[in-house]
C-alpha atoms as a PDB file:
ATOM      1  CA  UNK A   1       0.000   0.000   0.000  1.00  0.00           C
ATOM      2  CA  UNK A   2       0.998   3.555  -0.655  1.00  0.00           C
ATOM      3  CA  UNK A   3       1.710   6.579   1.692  1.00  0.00           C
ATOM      4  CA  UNK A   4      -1.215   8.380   1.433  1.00  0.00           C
ATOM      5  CA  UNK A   5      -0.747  11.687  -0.239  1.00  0.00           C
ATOM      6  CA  UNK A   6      -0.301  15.167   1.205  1.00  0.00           C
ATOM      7  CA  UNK A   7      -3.381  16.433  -0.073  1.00  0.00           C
ATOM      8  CA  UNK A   8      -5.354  13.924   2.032  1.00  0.00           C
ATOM      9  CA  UNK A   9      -3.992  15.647   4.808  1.00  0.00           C
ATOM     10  CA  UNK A  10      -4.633  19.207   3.457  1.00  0.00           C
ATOM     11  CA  UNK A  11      -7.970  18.726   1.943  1.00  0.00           C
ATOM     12  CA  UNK A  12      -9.213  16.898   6.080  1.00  0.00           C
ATOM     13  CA  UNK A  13      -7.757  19.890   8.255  1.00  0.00           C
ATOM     14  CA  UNK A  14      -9.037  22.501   5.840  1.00  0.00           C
ATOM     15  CA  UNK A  15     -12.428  20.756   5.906  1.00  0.00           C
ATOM     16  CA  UNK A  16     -12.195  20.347   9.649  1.00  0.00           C
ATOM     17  CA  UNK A  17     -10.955  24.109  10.535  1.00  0.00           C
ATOM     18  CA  UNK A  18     -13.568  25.435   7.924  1.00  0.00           C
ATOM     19  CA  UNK A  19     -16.519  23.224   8.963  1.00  0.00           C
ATOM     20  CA  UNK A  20     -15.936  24.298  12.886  1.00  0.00           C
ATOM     21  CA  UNK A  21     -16.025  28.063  11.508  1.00  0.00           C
ATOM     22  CA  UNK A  22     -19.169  27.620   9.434  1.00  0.00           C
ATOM     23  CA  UNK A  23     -20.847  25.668  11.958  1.00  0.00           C
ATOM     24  CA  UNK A  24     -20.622  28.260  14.473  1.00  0.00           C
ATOM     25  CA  UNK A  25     -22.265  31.157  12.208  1.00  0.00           C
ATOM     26  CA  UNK A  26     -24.617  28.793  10.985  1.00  0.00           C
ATOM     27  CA  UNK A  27     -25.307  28.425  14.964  1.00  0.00           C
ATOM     28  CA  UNK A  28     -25.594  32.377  15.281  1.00  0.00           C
ATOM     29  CA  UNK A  29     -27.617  32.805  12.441  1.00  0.00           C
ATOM     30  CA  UNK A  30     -30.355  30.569  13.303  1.00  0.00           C
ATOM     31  CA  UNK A  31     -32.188  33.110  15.102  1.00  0.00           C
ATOM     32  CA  UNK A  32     -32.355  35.067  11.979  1.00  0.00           C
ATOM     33  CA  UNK A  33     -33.356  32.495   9.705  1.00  0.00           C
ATOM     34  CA  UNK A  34     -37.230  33.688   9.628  1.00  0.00           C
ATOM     35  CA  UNK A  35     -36.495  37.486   9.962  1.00  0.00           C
ATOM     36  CA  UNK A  36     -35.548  39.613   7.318  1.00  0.00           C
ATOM     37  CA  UNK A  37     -34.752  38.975   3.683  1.00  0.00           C
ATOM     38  CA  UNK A  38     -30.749  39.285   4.292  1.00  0.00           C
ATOM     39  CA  UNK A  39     -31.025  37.744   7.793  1.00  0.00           C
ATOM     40  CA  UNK A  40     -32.784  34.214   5.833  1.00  0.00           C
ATOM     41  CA  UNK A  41     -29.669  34.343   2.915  1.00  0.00           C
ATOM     42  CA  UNK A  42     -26.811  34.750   5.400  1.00  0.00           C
ATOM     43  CA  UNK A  43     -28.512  31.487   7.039  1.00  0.00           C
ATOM     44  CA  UNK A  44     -28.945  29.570   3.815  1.00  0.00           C
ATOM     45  CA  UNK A  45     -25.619  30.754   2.551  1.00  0.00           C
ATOM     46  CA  UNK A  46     -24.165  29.372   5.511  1.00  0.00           C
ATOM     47  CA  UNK A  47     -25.790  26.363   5.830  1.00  0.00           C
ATOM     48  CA  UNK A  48     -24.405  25.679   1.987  1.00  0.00           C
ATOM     49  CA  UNK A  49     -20.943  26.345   3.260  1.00  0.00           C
ATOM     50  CA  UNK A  50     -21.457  23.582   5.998  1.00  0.00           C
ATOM     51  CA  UNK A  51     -22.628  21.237   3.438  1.00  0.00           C
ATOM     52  CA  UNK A  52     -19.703  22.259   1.341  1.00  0.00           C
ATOM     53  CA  UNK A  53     -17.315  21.152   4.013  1.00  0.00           C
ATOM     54  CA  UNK A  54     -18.796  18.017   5.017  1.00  0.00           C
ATOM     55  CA  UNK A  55     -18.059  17.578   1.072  1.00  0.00           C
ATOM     56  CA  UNK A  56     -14.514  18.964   0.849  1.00  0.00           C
ATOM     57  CA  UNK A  57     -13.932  16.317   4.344  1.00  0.00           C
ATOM     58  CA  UNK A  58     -15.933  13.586   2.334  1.00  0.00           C
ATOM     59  CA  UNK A  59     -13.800  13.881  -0.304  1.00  0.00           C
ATOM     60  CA  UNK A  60     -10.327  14.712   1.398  1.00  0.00           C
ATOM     61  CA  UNK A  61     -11.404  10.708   2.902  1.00  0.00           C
ATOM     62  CA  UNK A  62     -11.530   9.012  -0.451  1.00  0.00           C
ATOM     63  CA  UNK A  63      -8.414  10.516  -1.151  1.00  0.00           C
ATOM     64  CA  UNK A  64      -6.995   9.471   1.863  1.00  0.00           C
ATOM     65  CA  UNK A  65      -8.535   6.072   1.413  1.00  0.00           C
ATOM     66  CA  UNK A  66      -7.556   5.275  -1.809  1.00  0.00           C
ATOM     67  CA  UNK A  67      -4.384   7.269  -2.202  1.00  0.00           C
ATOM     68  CA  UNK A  68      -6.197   8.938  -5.526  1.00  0.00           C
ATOM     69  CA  UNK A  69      -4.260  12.425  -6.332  1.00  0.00           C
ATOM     70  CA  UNK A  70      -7.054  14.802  -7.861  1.00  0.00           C
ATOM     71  CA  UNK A  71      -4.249  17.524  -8.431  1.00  0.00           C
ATOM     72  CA  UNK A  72      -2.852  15.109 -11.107  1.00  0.00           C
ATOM     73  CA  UNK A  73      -6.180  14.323 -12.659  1.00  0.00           C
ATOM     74  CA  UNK A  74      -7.005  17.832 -12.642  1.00  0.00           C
ATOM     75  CA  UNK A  75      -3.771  18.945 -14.348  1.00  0.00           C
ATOM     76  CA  UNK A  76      -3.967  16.571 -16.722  1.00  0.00           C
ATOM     77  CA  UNK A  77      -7.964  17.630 -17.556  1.00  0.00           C
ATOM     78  CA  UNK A  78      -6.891  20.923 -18.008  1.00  0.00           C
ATOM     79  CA  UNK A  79      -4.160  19.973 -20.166  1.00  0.00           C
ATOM     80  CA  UNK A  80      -6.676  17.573 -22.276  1.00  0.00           C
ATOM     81  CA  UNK A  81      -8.926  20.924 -22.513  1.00  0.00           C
ATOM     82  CA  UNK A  82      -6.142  22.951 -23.381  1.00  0.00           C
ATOM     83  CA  UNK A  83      -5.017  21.462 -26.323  1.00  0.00           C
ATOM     84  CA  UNK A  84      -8.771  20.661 -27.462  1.00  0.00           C
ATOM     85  CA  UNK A  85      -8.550  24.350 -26.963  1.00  0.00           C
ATOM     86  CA  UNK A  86      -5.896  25.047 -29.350  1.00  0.00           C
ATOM     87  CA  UNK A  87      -7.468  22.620 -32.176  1.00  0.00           C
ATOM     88  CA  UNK A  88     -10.439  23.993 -32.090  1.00  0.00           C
ATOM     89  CA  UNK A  89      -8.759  27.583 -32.734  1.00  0.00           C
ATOM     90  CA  UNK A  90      -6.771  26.391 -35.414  1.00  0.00           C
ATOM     91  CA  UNK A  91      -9.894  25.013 -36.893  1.00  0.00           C
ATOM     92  CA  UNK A  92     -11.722  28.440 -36.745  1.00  0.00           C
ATOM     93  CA  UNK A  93      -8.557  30.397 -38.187  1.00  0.00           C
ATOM     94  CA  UNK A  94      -7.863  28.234 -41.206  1.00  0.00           C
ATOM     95  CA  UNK A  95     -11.822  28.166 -42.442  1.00  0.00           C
END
């Protein structure tokens, strides 16, 4: 078995730090969550970025898991788009 990679490691304490800060304004804002119109989008807003984290931490436990490095998929989807990028320029100029 592999070492599992850095970003594991990253991805869970960002998730972790993040979810503890959202959770608490999502906490605060709960009285405000049938007030006003801005009081009711801070809370959903909020509650999305909690969700968002429990994501990110879902996520950062695959990777940890299964020692899967999305920073090399990503680079190499961007790379794949890039060129199809390129083509598809050249295509465009030479009609």
């Amino acid at each position: 078995m592999t070492f599992p990679s850095r970003q594991a490691f990253v991805m869970l304490g960002y998730s972790v730090v993040s979810l503890a800060v959202n959770r608490n304004v999502l906490v605060k804002l709960t009285k405000y969550r049938r007030c006003e119109f801005h009081g009711r989008a801070s809370y959903i807003c909020s509650r999305a970025d909690v969700l968002a984290n429990v994501a990110v931490f879902i996520w950062g436990a695959i990777v940890l898991l299964t020692g899967y490095e999305p920073l090399k998929f990503c680079t190499k989807q961007a790379s794949l788009r890039s060129q199809a990028s390129r083509r598809d320029k050249r295509l465009y100029v030479s009609v």
